[in-house]
PDB file of N, CA and C in Angstrom:
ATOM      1  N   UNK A   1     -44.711-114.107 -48.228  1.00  0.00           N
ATOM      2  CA  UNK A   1     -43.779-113.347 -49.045  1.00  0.00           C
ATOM      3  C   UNK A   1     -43.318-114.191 -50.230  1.00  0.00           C
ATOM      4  N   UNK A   2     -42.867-113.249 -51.482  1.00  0.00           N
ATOM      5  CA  UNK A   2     -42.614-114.111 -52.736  1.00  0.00           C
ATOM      6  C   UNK A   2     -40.823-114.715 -52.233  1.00  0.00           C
ATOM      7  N   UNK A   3     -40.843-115.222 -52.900  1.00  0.00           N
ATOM      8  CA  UNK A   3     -39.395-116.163 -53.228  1.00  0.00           C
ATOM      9  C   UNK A   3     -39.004-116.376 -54.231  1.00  0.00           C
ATOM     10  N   UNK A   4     -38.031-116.066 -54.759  1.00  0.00           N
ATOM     11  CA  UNK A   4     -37.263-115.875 -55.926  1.00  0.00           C
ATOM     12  C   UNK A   4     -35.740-116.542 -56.387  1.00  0.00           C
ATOM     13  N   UNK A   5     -35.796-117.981 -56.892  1.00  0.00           N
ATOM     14  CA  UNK A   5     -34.804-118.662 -56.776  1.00  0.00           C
ATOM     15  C   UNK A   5     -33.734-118.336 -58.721  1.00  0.00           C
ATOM     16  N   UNK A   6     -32.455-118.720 -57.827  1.00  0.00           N
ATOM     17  CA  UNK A   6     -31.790-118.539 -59.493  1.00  0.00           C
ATOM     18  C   UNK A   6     -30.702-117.964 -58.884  1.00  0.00           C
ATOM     19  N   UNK A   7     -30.107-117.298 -59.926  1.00  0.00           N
ATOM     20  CA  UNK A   7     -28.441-116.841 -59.773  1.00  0.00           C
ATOM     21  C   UNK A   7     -28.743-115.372 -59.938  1.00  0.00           C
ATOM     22  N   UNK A   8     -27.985-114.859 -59.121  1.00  0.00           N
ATOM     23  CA  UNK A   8     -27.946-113.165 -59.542  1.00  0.00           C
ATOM     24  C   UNK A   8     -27.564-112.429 -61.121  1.00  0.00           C
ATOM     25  N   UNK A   9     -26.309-113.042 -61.770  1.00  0.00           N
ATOM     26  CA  UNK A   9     -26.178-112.789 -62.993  1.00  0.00           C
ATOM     27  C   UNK A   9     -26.806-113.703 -63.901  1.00  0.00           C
ATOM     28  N   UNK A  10     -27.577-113.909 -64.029  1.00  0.00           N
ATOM     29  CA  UNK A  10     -28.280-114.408 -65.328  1.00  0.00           C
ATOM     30  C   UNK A  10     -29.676-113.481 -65.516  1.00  0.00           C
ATOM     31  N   UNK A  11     -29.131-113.276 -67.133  1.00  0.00           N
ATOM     32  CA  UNK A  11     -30.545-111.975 -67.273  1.00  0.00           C
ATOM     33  C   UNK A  11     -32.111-112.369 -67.392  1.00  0.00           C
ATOM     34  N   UNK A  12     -32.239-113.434 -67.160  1.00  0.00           N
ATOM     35  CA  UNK A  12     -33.758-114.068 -67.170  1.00  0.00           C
ATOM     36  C   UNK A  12     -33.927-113.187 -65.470  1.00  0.00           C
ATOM     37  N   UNK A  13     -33.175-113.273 -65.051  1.00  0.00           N
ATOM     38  CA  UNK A  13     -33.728-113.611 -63.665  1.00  0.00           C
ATOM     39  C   UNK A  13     -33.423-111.303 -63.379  1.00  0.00           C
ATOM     40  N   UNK A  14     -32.785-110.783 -63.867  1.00  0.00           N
ATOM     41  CA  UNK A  14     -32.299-109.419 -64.029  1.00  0.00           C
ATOM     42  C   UNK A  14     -34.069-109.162 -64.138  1.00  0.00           C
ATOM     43  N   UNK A  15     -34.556-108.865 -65.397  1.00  0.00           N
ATOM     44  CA  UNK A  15     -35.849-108.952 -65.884  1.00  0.00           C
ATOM     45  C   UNK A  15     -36.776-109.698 -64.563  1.00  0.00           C
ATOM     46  N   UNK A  16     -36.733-110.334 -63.905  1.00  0.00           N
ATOM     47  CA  UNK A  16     -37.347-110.237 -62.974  1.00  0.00           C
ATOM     48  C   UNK A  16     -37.264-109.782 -61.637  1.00  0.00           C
ATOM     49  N   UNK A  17     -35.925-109.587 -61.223  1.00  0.00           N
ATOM     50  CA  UNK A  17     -35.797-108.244 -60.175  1.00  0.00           C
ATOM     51  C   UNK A  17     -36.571-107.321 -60.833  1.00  0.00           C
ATOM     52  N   UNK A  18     -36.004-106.576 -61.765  1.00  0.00           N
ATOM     53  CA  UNK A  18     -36.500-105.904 -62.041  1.00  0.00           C
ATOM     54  C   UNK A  18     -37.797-105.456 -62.423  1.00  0.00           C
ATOM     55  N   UNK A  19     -38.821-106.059 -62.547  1.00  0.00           N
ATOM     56  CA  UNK A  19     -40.053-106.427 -62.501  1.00  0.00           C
ATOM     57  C   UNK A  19     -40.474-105.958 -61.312  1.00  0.00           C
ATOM     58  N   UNK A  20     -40.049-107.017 -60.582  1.00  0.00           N
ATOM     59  CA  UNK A  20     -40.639-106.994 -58.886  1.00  0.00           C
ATOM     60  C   UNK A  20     -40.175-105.570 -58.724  1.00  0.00           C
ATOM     61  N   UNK A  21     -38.950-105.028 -58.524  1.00  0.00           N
ATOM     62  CA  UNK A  21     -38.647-103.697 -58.161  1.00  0.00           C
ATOM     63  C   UNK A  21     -39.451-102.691 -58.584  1.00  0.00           C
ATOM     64  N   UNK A  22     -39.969-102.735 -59.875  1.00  0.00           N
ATOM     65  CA  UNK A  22     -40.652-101.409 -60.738  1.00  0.00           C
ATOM     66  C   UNK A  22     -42.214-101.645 -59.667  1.00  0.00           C
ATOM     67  N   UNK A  23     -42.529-103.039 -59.282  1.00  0.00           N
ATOM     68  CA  UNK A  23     -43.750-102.510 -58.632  1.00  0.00           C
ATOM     69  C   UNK A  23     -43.821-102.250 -57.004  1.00  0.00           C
ATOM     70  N   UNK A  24     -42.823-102.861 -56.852  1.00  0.00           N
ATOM     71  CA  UNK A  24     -42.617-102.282 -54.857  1.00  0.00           C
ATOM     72  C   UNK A  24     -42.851-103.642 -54.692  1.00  0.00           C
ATOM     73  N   UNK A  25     -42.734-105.281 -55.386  1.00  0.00           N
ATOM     74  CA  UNK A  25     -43.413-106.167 -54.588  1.00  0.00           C
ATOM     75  C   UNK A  25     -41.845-106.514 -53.834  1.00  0.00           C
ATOM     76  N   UNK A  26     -42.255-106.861 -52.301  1.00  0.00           N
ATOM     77  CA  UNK A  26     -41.256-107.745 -51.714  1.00  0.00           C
ATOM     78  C   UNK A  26     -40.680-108.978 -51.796  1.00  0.00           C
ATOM     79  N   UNK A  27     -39.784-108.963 -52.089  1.00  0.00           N
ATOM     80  CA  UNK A  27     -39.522-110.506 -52.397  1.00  0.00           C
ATOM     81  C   UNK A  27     -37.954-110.711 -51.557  1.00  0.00           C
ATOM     82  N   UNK A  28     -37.955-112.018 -51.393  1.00  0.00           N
ATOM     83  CA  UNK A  28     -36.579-113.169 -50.640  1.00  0.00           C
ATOM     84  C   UNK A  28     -36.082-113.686 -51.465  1.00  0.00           C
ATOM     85  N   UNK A  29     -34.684-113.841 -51.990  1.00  0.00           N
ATOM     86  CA  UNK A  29     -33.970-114.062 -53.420  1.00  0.00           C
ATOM     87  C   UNK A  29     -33.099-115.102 -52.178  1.00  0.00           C
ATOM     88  N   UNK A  30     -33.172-116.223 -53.275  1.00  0.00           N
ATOM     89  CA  UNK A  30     -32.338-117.443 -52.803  1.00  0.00           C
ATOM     90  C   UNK A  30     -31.574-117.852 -54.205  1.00  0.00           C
ATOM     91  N   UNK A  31     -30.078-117.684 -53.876  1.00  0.00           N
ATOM     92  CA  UNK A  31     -29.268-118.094 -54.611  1.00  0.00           C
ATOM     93  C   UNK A  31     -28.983-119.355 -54.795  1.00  0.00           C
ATOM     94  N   UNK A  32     -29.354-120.425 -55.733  1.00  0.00           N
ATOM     95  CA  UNK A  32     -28.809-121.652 -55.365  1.00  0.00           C
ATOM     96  C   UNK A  32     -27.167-121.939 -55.666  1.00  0.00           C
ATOM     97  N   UNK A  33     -26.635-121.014 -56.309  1.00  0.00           N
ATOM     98  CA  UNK A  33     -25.479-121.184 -56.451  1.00  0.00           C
ATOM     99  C   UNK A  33     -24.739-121.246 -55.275  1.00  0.00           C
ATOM    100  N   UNK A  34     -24.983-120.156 -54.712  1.00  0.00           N
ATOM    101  CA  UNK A  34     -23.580-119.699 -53.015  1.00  0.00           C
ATOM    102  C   UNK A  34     -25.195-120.966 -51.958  1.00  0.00           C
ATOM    103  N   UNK A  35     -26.227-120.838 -51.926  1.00  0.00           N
ATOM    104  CA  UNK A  35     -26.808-121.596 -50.864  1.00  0.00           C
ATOM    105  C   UNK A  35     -27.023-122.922 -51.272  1.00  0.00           C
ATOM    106  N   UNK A  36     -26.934-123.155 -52.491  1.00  0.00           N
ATOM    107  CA  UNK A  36     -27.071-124.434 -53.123  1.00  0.00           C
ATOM    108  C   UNK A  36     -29.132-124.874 -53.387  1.00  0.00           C
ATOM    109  N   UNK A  37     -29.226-126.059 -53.360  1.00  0.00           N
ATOM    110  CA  UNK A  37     -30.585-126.703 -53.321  1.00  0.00           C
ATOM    111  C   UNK A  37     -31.042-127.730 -52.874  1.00  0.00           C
ATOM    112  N   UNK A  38     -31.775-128.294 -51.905  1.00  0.00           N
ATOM    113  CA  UNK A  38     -31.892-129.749 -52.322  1.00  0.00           C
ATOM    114  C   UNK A  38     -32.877-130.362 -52.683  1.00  0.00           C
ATOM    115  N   UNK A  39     -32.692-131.689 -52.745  1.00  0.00           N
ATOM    116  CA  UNK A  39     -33.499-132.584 -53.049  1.00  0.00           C
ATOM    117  C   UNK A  39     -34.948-132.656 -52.999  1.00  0.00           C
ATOM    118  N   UNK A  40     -35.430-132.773 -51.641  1.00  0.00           N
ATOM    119  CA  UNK A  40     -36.913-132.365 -51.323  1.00  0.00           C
ATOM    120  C   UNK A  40     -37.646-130.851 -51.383  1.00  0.00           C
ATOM    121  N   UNK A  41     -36.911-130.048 -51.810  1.00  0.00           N
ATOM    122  CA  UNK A  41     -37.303-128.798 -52.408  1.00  0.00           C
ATOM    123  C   UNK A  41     -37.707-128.957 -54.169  1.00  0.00           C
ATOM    124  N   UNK A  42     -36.819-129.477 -54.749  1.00  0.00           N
ATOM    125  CA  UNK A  42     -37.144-129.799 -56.049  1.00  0.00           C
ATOM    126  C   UNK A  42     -38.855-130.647 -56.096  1.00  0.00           C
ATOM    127  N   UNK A  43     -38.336-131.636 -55.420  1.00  0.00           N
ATOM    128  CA  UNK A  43     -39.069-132.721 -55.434  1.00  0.00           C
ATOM    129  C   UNK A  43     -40.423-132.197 -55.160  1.00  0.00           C
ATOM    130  N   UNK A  44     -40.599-131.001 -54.508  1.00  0.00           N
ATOM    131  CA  UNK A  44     -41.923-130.456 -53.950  1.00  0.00           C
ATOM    132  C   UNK A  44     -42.253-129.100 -55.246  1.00  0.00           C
ATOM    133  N   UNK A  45     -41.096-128.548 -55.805  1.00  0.00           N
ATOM    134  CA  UNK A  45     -41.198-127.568 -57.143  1.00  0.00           C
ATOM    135  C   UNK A  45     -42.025-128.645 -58.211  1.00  0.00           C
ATOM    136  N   UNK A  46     -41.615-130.235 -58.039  1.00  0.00           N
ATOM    137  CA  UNK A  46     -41.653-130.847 -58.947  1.00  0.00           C
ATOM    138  C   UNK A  46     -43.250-131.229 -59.079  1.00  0.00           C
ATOM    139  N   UNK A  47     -43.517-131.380 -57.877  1.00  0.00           N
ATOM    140  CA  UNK A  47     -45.089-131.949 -57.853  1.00  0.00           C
ATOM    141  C   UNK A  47     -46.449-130.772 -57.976  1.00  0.00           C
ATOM    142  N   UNK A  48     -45.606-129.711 -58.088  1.00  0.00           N
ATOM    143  CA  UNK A  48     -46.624-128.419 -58.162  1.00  0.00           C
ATOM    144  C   UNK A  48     -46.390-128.344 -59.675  1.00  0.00           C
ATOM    145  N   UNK A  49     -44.984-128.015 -60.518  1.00  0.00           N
ATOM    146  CA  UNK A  49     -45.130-127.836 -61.497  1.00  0.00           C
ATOM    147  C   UNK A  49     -44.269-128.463 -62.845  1.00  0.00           C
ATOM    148  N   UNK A  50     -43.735-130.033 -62.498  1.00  0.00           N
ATOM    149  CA  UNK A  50     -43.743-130.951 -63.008  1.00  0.00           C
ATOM    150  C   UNK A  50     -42.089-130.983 -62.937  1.00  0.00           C
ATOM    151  N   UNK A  51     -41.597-132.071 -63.539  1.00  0.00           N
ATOM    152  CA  UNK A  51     -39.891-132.017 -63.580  1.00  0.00           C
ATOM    153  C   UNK A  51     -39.791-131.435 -64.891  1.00  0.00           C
ATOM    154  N   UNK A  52     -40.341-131.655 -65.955  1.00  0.00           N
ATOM    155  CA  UNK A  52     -40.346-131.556 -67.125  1.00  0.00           C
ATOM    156  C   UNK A  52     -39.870-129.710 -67.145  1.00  0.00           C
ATOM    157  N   UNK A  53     -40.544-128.733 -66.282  1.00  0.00           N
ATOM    158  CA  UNK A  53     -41.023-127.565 -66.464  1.00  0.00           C
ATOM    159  C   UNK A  53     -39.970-127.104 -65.295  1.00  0.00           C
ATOM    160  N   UNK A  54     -39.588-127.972 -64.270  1.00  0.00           N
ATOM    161  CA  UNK A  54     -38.097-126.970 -63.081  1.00  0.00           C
ATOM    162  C   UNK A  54     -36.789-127.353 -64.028  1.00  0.00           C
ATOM    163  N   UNK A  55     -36.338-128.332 -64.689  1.00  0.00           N
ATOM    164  CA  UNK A  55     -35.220-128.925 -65.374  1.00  0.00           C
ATOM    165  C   UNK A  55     -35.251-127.938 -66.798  1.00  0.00           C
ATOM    166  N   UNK A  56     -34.082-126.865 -66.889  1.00  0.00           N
ATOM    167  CA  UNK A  56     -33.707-126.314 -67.557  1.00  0.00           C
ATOM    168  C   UNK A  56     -33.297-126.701 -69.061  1.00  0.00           C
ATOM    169  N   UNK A  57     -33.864-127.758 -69.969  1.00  0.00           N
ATOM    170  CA  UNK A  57     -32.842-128.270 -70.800  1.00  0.00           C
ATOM    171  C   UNK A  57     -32.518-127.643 -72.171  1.00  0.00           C
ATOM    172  N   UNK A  58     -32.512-126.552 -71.890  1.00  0.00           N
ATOM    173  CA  UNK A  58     -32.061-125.401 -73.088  1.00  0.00           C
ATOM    174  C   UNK A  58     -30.955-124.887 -72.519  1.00  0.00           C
ATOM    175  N   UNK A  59     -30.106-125.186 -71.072  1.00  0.00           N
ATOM    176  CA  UNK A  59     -29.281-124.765 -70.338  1.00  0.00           C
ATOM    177  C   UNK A  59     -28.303-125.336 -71.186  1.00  0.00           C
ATOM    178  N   UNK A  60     -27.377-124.558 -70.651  1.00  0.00           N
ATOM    179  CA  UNK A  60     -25.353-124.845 -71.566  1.00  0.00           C
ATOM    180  C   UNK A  60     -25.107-126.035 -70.898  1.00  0.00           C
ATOM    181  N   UNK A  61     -25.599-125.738 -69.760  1.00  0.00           N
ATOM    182  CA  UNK A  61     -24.738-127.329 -68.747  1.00  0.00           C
ATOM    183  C   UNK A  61     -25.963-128.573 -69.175  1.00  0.00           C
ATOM    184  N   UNK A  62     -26.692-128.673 -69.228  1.00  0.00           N
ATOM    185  CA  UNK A  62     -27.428-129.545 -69.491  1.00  0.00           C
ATOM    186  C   UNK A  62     -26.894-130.012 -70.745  1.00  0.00           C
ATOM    187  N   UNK A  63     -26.927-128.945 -71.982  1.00  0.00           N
ATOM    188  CA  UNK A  63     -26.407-129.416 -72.678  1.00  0.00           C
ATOM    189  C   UNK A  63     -25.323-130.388 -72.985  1.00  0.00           C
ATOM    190  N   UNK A  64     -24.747-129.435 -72.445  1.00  0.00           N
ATOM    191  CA  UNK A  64     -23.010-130.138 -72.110  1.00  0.00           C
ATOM    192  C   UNK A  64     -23.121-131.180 -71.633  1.00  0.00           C
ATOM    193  N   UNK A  65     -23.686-132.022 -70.738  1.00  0.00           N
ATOM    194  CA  UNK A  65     -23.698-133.113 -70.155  1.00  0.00           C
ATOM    195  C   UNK A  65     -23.638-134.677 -71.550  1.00  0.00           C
ATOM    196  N   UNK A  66     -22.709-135.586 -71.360  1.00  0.00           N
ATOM    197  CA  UNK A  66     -22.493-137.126 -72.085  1.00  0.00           C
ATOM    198  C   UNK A  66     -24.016-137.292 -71.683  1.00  0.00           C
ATOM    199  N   UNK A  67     -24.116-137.657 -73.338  1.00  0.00           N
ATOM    200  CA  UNK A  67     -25.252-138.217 -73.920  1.00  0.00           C
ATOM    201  C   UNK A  67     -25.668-139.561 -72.843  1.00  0.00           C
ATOM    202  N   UNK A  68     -24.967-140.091 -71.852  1.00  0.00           N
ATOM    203  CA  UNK A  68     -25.594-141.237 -70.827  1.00  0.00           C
ATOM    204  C   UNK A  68     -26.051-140.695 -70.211  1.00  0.00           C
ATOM    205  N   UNK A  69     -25.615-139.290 -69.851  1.00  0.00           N
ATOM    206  CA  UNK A  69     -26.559-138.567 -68.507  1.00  0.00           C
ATOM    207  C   UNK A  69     -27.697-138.277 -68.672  1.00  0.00           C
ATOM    208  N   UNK A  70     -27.885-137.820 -69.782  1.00  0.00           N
ATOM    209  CA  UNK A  70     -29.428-137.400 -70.514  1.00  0.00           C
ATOM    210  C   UNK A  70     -30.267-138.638 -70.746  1.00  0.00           C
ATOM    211  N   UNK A  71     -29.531-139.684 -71.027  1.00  0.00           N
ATOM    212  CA  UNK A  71     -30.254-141.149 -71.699  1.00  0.00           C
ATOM    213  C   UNK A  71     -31.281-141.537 -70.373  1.00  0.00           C
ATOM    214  N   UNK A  72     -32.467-142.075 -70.835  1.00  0.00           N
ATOM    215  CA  UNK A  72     -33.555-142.337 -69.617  1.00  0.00           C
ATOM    216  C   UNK A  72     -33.757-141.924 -68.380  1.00  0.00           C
ATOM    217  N   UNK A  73     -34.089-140.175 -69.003  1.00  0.00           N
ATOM    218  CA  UNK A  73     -34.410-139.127 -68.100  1.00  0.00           C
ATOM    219  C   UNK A  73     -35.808-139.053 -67.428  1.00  0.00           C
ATOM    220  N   UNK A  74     -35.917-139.355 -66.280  1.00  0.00           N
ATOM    221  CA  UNK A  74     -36.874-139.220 -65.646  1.00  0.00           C
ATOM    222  C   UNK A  74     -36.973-138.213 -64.330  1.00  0.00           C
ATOM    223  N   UNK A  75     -37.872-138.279 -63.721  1.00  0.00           N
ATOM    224  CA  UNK A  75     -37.788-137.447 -61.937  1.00  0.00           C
ATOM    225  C   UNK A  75     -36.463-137.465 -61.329  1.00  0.00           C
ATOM    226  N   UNK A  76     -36.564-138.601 -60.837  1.00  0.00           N
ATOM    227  CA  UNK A  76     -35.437-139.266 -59.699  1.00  0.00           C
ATOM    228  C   UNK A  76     -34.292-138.694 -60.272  1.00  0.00           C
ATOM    229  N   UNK A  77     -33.730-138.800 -61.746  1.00  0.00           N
ATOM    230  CA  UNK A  77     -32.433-138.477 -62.301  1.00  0.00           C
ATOM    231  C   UNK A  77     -32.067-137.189 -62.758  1.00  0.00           C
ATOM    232  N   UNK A  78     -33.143-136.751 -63.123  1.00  0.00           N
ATOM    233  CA  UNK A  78     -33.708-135.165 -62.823  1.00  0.00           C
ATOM    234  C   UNK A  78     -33.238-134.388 -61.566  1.00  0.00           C
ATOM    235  N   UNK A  79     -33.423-134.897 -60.755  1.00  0.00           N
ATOM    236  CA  UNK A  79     -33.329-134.100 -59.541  1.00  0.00           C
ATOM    237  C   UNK A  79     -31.733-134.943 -58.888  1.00  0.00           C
ATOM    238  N   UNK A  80     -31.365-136.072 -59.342  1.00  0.00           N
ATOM    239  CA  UNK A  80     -29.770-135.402 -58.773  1.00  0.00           C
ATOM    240  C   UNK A  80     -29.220-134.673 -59.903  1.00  0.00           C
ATOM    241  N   UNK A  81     -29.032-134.580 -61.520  1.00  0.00           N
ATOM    242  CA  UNK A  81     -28.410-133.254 -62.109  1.00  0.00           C
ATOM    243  C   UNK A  81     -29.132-132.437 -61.462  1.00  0.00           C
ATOM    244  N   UNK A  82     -29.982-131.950 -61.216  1.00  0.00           N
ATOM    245  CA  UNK A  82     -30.507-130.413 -60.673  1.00  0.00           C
ATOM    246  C   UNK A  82     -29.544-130.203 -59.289  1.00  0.00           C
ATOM    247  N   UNK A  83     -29.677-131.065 -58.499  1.00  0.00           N
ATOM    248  CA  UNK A  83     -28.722-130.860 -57.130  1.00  0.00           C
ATOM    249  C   UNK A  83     -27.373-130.907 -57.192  1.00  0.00           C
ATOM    250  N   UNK A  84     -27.055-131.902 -58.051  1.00  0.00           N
ATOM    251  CA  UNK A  84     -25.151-131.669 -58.516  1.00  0.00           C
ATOM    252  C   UNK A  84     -24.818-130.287 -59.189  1.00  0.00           C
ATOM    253  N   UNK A  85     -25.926-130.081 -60.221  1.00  0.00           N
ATOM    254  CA  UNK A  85     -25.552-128.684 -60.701  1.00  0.00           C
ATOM    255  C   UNK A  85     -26.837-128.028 -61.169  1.00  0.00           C
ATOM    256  N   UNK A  86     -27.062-126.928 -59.621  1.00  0.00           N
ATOM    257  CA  UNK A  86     -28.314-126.419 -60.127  1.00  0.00           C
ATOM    258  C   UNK A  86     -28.346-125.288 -61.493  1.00  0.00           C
ATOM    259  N   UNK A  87     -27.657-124.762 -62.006  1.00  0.00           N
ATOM    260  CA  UNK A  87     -27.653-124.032 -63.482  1.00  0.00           C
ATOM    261  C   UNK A  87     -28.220-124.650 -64.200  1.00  0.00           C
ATOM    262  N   UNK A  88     -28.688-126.433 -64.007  1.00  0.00           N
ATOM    263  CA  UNK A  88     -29.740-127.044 -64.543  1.00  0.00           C
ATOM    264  C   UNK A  88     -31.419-126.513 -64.429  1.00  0.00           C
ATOM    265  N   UNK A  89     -31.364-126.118 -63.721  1.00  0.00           N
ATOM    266  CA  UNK A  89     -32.557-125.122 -63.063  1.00  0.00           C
ATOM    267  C   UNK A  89     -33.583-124.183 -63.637  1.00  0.00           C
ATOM    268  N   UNK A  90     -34.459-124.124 -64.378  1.00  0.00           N
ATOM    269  CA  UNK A  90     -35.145-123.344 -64.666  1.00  0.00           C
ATOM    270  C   UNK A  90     -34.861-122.035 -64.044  1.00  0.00           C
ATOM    271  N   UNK A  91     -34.786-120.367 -64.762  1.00  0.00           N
ATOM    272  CA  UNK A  91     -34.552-119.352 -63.965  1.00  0.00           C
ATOM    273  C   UNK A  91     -35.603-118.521 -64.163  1.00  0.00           C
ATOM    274  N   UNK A  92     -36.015-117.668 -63.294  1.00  0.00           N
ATOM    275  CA  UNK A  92     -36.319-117.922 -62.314  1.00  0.00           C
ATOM    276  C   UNK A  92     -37.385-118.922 -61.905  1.00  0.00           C
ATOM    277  N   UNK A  93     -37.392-119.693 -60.286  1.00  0.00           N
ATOM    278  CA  UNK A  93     -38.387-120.635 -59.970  1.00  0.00           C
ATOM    279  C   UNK A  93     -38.871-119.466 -59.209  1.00  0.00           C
ATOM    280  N   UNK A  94     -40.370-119.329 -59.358  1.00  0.00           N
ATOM    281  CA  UNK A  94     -40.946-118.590 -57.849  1.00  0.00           C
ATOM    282  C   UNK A  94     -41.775-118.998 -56.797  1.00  0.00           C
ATOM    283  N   UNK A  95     -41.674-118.727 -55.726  1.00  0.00           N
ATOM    284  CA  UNK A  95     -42.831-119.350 -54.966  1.00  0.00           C
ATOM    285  C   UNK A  95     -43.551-118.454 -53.992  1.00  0.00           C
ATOM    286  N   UNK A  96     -45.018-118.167 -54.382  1.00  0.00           N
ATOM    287  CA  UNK A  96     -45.707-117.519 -54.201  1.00  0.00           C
ATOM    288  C   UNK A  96     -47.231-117.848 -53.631  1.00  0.00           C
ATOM    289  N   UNK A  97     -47.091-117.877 -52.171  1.00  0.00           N
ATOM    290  CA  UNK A  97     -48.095-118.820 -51.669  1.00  0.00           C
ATOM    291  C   UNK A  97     -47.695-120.336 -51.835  1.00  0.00           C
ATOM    292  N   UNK A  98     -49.033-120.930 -52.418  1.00  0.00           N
ATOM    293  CA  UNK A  98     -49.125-122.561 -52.750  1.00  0.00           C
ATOM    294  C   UNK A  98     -48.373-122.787 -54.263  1.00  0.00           C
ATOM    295  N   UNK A  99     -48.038-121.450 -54.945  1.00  0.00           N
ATOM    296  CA  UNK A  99     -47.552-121.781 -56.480  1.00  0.00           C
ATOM    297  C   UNK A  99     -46.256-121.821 -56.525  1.00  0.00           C
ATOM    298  N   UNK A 100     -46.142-122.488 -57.633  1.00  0.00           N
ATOM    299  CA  UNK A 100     -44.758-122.382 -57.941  1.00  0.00           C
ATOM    300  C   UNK A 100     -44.452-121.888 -59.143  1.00  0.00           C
ATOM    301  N   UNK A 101     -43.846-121.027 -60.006  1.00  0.00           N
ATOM    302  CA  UNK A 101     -43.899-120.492 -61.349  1.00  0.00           C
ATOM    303  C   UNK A 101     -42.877-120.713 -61.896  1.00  0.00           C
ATOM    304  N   UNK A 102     -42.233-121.080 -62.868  1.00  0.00           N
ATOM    305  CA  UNK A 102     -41.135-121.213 -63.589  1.00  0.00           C
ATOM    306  C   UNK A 102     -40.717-120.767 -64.731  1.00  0.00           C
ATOM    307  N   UNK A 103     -39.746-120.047 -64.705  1.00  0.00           N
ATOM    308  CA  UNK A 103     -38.847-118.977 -65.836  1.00  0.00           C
ATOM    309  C   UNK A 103     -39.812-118.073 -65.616  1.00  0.00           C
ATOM    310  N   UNK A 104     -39.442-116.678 -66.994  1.00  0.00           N
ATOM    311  CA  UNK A 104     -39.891-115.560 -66.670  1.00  0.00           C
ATOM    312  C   UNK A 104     -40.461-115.243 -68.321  1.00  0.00           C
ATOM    313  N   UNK A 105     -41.783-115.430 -67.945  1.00  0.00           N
ATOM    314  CA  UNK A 105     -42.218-115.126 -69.324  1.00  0.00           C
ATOM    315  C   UNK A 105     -43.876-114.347 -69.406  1.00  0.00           C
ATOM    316  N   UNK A 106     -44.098-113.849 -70.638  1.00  0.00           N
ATOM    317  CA  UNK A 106     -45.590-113.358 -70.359  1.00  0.00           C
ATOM    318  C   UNK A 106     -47.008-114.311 -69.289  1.00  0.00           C
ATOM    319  N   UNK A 107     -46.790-115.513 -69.658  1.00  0.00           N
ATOM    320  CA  UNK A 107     -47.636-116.069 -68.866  1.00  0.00           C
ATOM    321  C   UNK A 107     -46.924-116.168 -67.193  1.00  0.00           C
ATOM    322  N   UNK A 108     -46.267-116.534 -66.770  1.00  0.00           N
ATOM    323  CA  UNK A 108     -45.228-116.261 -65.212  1.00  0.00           C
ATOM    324  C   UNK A 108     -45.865-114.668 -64.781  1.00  0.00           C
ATOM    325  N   UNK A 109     -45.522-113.820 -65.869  1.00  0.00           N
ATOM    326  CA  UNK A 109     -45.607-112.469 -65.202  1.00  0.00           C
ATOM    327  C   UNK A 109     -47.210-112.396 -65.173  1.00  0.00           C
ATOM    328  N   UNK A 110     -48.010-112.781 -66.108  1.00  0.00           N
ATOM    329  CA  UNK A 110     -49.776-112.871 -65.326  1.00  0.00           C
ATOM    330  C   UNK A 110     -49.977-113.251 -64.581  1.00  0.00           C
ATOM    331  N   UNK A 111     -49.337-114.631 -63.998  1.00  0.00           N
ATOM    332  CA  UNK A 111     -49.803-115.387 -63.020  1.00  0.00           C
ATOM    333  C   UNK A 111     -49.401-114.780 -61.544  1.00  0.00           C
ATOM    334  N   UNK A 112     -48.295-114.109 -61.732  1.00  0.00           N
ATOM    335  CA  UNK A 112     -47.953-113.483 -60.587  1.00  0.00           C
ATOM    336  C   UNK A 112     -48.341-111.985 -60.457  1.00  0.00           C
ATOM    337  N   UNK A 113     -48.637-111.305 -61.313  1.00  0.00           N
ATOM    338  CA  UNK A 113     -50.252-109.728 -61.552  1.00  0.00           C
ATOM    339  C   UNK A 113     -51.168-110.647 -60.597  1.00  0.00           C
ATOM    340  N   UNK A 114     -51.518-111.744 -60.893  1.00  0.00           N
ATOM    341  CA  UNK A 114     -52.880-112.064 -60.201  1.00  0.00           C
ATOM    342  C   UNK A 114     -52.815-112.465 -58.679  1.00  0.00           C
ATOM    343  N   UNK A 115     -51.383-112.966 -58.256  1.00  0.00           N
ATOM    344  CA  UNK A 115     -51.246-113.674 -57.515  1.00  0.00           C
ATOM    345  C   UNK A 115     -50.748-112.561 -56.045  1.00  0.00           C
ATOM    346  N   UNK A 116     -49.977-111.107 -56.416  1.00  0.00           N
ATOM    347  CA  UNK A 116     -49.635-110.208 -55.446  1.00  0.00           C
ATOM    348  C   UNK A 116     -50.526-109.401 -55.327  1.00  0.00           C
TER     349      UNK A 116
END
């Protein structure tokens, strides 16, 4: 079954309920906000489809974050902002089978046509 991570109100992720709904696919919606995330979940988003590509950094909070937090950004530091505050998060992450897809865009929505 698909899996569908992100926050309920954010409209990236609206556009993809809604997606899934218009075709009947089933899907399991995990909130990381109220269930949170951790560490070795990222860490495994990360090795399928890079940190570069789960780490949100067009996000407000990312933004927002002192210029030290951002300074010599790598994996490891990556993934505690993502776990302190997942709204760092790419929306939606999906996981579908062995894939993992990130945000919601024309290429996401092919990959997942091909993949249900």
């Amino acid at each position: 079954m698909l899996t569908i991570y992100g926050i309920p109100n954010c409209d990236t992720m609206k556009k993809a309920f809604d997606w899934l709904k218009e075709r009947g696919i089933a899907y399991r919606f995990h909130d990381y906000k109220q269930s949170g995330i951790d560490a070795a979940k990222l860490k495994a988003w990360n090795a399928k489809a890079g940190w570069e590509k789960v780490l949100n950094k067009a996000s407000t909070t990312f933004k927002d974050l002192p210029a030290e937090a951002k300074a010599d950004l790598d994996e490891a530091k990556a993934v505690q902002l993502m776990v302190a505050q997942p709204s760092m998060i790419k929306r939606p992450v999906i996981e579908i089978g062995d894939q993992v897809l990130t945000g919601f865009r024309p290429d996401t929505v092919a990959a997942l046509e091909k993949a249900v």
